[in-house]
Protein backbone atom coordinates (compact mmCIF):
# COMPACT_ATOMS: atom_id res chain seq x y z
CA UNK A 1 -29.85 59.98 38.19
CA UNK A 2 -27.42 57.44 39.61
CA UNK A 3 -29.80 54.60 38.29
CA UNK A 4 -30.17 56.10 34.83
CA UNK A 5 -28.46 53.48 32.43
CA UNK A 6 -27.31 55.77 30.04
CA UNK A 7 -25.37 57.67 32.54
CA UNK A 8 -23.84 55.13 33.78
CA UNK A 9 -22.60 53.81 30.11
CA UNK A 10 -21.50 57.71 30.04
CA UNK A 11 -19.66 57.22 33.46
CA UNK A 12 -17.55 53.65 32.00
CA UNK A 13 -16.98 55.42 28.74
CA UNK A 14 -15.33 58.83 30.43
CA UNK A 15 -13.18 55.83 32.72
CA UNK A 16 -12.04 54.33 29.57
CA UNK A 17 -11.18 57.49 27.68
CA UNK A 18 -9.07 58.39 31.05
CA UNK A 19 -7.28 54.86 30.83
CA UNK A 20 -6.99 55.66 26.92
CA UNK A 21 -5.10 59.28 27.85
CA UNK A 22 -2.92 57.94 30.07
CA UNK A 23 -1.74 54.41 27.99
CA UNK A 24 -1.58 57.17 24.78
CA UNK A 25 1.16 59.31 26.72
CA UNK A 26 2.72 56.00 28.19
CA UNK A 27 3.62 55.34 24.58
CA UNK A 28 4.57 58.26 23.50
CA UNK A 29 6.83 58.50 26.59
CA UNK A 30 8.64 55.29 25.23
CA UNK A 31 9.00 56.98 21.45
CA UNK A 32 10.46 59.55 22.94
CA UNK A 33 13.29 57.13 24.86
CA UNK A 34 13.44 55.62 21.44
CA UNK A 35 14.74 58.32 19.93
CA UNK A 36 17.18 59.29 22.21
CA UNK A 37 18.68 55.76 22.31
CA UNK A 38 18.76 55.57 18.54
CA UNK A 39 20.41 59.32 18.72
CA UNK A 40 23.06 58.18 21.14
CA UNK A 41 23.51 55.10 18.81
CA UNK A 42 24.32 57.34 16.16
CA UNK A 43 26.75 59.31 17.90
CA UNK A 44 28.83 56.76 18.57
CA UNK A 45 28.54 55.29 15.49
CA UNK A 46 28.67 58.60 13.35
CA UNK A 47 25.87 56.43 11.32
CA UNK A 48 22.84 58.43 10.30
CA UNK A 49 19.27 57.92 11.78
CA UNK A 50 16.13 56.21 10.43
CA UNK A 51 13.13 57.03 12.59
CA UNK A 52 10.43 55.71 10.32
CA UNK A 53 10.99 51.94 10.33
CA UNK A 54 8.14 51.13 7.55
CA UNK A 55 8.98 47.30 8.54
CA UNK A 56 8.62 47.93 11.95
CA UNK A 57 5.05 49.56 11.18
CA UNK A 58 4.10 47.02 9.40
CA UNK A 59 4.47 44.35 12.24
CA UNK A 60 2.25 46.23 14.56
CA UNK A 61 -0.26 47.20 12.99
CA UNK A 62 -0.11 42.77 11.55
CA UNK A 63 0.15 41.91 14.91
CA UNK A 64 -2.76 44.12 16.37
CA UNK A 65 -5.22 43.11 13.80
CA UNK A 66 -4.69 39.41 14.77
CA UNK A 67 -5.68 40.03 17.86
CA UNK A 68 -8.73 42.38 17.29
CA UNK A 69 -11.80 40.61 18.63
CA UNK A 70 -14.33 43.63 17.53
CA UNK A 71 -16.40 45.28 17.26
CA UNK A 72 -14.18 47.25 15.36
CA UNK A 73 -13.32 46.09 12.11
CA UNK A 74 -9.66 45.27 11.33
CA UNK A 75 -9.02 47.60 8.94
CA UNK A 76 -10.57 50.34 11.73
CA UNK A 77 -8.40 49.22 14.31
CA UNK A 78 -5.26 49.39 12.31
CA UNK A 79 -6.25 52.64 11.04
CA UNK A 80 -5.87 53.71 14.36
CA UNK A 81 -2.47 52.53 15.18
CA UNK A 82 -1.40 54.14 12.25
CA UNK A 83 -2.28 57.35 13.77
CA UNK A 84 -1.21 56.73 17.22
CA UNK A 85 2.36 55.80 15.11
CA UNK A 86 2.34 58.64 13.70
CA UNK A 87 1.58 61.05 16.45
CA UNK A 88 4.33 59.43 19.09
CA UNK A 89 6.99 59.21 15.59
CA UNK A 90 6.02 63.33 15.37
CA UNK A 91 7.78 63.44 18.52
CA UNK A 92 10.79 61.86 17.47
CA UNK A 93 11.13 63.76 14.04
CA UNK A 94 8.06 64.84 12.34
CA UNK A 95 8.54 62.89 8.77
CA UNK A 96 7.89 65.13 5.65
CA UNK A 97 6.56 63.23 2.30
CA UNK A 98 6.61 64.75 -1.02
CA UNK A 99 3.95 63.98 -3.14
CA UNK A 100 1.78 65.05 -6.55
CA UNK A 101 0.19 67.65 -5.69
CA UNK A 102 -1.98 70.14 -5.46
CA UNK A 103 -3.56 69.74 -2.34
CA UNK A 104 -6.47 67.62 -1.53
CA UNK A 105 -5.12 65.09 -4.38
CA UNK A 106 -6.30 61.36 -3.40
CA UNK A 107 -2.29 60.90 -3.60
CA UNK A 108 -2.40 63.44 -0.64
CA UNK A 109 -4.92 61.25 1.22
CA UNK A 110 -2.90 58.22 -0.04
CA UNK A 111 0.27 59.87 1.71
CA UNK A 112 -2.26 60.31 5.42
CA UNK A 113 -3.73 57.11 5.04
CA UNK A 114 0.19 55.31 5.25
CA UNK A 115 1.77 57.84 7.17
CA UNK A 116 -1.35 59.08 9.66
CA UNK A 117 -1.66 62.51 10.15
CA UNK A 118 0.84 63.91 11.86
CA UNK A 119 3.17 64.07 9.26
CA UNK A 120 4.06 67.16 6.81
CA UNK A 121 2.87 66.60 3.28
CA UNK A 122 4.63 68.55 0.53
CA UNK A 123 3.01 69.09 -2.82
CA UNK A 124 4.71 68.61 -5.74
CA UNK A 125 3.97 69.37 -9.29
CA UNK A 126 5.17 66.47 -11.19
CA UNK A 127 5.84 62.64 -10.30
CA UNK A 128 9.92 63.75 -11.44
CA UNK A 129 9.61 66.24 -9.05
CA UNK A 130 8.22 64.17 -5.97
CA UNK A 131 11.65 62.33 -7.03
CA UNK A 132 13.92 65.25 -7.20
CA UNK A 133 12.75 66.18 -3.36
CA UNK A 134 13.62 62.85 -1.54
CA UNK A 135 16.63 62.45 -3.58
CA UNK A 136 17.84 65.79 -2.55
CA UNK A 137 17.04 64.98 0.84
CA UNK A 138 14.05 67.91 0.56
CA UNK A 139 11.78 65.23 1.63
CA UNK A 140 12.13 61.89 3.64
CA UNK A 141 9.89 60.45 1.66
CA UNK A 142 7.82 60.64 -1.45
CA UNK A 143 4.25 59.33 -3.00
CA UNK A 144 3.50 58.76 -6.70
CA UNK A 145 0.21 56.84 -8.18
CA UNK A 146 1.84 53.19 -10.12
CA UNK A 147 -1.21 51.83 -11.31
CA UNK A 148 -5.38 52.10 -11.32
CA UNK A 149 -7.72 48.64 -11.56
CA UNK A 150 -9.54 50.21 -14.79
CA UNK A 151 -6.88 52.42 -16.73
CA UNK A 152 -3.77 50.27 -15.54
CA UNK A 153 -0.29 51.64 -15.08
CA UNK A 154 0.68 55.28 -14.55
CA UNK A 155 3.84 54.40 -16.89
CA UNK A 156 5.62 57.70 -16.32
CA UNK A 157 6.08 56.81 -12.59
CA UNK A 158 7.22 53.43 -13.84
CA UNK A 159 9.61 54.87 -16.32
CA UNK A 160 11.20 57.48 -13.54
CA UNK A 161 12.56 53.90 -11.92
CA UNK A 162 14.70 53.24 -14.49
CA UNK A 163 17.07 56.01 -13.76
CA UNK A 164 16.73 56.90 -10.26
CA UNK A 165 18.58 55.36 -7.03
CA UNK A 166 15.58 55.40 -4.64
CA UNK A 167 13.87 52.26 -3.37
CA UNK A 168 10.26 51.35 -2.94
CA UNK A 169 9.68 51.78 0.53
CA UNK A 170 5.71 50.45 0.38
CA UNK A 171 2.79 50.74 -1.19
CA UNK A 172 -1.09 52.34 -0.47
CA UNK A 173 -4.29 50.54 -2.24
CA UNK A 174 -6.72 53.37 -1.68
CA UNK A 175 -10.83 53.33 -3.06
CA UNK A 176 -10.97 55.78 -5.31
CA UNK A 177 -14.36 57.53 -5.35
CA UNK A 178 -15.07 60.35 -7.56
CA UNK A 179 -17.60 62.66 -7.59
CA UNK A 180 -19.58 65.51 -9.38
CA UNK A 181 -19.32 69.22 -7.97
CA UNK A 182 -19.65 72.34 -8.66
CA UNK A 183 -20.21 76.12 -6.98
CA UNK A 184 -24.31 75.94 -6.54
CA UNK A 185 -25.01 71.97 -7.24
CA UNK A 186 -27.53 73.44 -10.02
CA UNK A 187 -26.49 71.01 -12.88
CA UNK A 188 -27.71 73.64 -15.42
CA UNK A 189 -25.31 75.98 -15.12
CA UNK A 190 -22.38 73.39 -15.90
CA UNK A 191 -20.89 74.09 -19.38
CA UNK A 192 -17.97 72.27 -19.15
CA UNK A 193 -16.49 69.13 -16.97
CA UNK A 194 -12.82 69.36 -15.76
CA UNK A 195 -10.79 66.70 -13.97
CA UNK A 196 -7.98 64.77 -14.55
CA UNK A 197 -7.35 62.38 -17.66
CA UNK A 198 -7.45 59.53 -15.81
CA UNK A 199 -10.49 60.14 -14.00
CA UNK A 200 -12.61 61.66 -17.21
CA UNK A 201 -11.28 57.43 -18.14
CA UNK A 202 -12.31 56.42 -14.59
CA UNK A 203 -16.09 57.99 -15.65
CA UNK A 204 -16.70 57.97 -19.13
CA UNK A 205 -19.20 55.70 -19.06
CA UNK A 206 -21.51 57.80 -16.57
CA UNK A 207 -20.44 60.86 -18.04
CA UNK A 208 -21.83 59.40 -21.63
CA UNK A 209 -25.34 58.65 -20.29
CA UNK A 210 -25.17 61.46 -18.11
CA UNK A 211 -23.84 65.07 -19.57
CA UNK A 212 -22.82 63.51 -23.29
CA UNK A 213 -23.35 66.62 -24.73
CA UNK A 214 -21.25 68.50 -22.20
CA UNK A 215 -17.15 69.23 -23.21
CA UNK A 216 -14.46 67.52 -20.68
CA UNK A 217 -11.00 69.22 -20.59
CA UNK A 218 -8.27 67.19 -18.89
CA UNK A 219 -6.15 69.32 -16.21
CA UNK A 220 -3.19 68.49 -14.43
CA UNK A 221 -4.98 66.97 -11.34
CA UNK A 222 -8.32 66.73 -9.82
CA UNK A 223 -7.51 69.48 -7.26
CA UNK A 224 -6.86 71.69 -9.84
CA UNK A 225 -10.23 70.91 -11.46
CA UNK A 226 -11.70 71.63 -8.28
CA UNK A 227 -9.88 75.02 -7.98
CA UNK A 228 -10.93 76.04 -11.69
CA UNK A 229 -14.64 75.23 -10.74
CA UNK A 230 -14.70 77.68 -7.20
CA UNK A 231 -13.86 80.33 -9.48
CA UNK A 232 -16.12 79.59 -12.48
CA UNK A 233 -20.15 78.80 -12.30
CA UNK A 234 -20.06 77.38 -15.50
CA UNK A 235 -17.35 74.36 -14.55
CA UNK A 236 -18.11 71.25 -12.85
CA UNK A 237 -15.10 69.12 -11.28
CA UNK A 238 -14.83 65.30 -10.86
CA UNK A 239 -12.87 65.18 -7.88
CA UNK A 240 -12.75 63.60 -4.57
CA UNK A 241 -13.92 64.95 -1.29
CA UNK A 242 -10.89 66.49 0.14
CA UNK A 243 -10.87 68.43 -2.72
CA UNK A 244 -14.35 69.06 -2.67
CA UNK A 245 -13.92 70.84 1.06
CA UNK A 246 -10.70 72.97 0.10
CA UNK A 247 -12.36 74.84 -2.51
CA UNK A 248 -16.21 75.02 -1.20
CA UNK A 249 -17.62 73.09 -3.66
CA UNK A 250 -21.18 71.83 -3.49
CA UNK A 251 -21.45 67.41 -3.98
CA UNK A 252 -23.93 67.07 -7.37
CA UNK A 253 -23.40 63.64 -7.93
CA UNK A 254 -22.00 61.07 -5.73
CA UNK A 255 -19.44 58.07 -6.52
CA UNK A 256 -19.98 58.32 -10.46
CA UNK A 257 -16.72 56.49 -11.23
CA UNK A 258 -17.96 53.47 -13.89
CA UNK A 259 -16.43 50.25 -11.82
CA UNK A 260 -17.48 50.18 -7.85
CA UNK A 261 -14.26 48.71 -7.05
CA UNK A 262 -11.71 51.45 -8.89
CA UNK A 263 -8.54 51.04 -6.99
CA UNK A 264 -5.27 53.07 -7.21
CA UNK A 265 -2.31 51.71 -5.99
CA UNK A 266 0.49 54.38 -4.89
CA UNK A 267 4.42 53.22 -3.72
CA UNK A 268 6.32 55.06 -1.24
CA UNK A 269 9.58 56.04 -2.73
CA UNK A 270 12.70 56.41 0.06
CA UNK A 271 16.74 55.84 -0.06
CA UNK A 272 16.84 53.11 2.48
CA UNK A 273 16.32 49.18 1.71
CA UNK A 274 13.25 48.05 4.12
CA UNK A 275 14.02 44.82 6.32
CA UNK A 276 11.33 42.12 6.12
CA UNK A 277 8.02 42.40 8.14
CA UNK A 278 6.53 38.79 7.46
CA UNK A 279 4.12 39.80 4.75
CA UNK A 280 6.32 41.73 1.97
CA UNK A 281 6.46 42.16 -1.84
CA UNK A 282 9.85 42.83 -3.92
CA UNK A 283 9.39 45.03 -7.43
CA UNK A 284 11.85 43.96 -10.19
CA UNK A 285 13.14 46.29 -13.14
CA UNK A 286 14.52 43.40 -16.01
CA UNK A 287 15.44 43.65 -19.50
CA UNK A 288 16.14 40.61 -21.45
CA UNK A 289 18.64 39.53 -23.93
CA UNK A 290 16.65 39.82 -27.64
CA UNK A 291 16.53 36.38 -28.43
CA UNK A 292 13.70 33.80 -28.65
CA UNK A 293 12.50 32.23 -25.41
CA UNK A 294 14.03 34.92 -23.33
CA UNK A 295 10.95 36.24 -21.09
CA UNK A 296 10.04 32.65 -20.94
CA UNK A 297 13.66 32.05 -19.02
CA UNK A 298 13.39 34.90 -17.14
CA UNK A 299 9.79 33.35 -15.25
CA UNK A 300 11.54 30.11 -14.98
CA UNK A 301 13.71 31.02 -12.11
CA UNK A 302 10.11 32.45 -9.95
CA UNK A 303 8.12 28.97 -10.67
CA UNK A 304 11.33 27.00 -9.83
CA UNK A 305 11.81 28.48 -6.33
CA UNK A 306 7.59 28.50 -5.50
CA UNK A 307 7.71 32.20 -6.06
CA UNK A 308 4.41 34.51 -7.27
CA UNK A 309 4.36 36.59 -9.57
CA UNK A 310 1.70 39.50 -8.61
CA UNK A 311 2.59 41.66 -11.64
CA UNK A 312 4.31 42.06 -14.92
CA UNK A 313 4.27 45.48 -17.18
CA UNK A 314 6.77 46.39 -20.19
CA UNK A 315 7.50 49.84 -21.03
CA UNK A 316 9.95 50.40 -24.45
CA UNK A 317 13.83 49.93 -23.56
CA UNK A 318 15.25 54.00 -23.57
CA UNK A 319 17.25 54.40 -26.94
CA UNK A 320 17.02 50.78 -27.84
CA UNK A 321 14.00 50.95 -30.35
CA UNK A 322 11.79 47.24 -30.18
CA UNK A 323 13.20 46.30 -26.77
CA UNK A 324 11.22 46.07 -23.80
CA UNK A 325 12.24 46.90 -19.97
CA UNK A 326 9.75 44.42 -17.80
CA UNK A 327 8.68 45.42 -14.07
CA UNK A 328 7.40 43.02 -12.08
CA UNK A 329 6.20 42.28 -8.60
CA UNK A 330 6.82 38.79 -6.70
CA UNK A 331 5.56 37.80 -3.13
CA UNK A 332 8.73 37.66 -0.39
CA UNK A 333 11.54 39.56 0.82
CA UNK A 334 14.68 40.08 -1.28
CA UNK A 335 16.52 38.32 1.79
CA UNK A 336 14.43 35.30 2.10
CA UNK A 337 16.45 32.36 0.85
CA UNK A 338 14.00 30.96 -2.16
CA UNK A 339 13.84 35.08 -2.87
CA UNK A 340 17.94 35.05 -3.29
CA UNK A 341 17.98 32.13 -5.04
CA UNK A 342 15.77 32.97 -7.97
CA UNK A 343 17.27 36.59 -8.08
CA UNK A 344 20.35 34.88 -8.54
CA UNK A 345 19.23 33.03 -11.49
CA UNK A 346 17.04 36.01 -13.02
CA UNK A 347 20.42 38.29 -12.62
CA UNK A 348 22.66 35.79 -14.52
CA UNK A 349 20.20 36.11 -17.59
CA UNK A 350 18.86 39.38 -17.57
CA UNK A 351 20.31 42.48 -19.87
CA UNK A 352 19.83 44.87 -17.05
CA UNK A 353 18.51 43.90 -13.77
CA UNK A 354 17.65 45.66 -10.71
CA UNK A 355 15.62 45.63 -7.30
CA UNK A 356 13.95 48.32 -7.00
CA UNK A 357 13.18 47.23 -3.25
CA UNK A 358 11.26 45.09 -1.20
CA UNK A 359 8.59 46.17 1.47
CA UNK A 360 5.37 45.09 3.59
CA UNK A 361 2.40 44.50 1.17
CA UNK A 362 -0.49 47.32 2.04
CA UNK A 363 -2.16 46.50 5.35
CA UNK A 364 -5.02 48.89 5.38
């Protein structure tokens, strides 16, 4: 048996996993220091503390994938970091994120995929109310969809910005596959399609070839669709798979969303500014003075300094009818000095401006 090559693979893999064990505790031995030096900082201080150092994150998990030689992909190897992080932060303070809920929402597997799993996620049953909880200090932080590759921006998470005090913390890109289910996976029996707006959008095209005859009633999300359908033989959801497993429901169709690459982007709201990680984005809130030329001189400053622009969206000015409040993402950190120097200018010119907060670009 000593011979047998397989065993012997077995035997190098169980002195590995022993090596892993020990390094895992090792680390979360130094989390744990961390903490208490950050604790005794604050005492003396009387300051308050920030475990969760999204900045910080991002650096490691940068750093690791640079020097990832396989065979695991980079995006596998930072994924788990990411949980390792967020076990040995657990330890320190368990974080709790607000976001729209119900469960098994893809903004709940948005808020694991940033945070890892060892974090406690909150539903919440509107994007003002994910707002309401980490301004109240209900929350640390919170989780809202901004914008989807085929239906563009969610605009009332844009227009809850232009009031509120919290920052951007980061932002999630997660592949948004949707699929058909239902209790029995017998596509007879299916009467009626729920699922949320924006996915019914994200599918029409299948859904016209496919079941054109069949109604579709929006609901609030597409756990709720999901819920609905484990009560009702007659209902199919389009949902993802965490939603699918909650409620028991039985895959008919796989991935029918129309584009192959449907992306949703989600931003991590929070109440603390984000120091620069190397690799960082800054979101923008602007209004300009009515007046010919003025979005025009409001770019300027972002060409003159070398700056890109990633993003631009307007949503109508609040109580000024036929003016426009602009968003807009750039590349850099607000502290970096060709960053200053063209918010300078922009600031000078603008009706309202603000920074709504600059943070690592997604890394996973």
């Amino acid at each position: 048996m000593s011979d047998d090559p397989l065993q012997k693979l077995r035997s190098q893999i169980d002195a590995i996993d022993d090596q892993l064990l020990k390094l895992f505790n090792q680390r979360a031995g130094c989390a744990v220091e961390v903490a208490e030096v950050k604790r005794k900082s604050s005492d003396q201080s009387g300051g308050s503390i920030n475990f969760f150092r999204p900045d910080r994150e991002a650096q490691v998990i940068q750093r690791i994938k640079a020097l990832n030689k396989g065979p695991l992909s980079d995006d596998e190897v930072g994924r788990l970091v990411r949980e390792v992080m967020s076990a040995c932060l657990a330890l320190e303070q368990p974080l709790k994120i607000a976001y729209l809920g119900p469960e098994g929402t893809f903004t709940q597997s948005a808020a694991f995929k940033h945070f890892g799993h060892s974090v406690s996620t909150i539903p919440m049953n509107s994007i003002p109310e994910v707002f309401s909880s980490v301004e109240s200090g209900h929350a640390d932080y919170g989780l809202v969809p901004v914008e989807n590759s085929t239906e563009g921006v969610i605009s009332h998470t844009l227009d809850m910005f232009i009031d509120s005090d919290l920052r951007v913390s980061g932002e999630v890109e997660m592949r948004i596959h949707h699929h058909l289910a239902n209790q029995s996976q017998d596509v007879s029996q299916i009467g009626q399609i729920y699922s949320h707006q924006q996915s019914l959008a994200q599918c029409r095209h299948w859904l016209d070839q496919n079941f054109p005859k069949i109604e579709r009633v929006p609901v609030s999300s597409n756990a709720e669709a999901a819920r609905i359908a484990s009560q009702n033989p007659a209902v199919a959801a389009i949902c993802g798979l965490p939603a699918v497993e909650n409620f028991n429901l039985q895959v008919c169709f796989e991935n029918i969303e129309d584009l192959f690459d449907n992306t949703t982007r989600f931003v991590i709201i929070g109440k603390e500014d984000v120091g620069p990680s190397g690799d960082d984005k800054t979101s923008l809130l602007i209004s300009t003075q009515n007046r010919p030329g003025a979005l025009l001189g409001l770019l300027q400053p972002l060409a003159d300094n070398g700056i890109s622009m990633n993003k631009i969206e307007s949503r109508p000015a609040p109580e000024r009818k036929w003016e426009y409040i602009f968003f807009i993402d750039i590349d850099g950190h607000q502290t970096s000095e060709n960053v200053q120097k063209a918010l300078q200018q922009l600031k000078k010119q603008a009706a309202l401006f603000k920074i709504l907060g600059s943070y690592p670009k997604a890394t996973l």
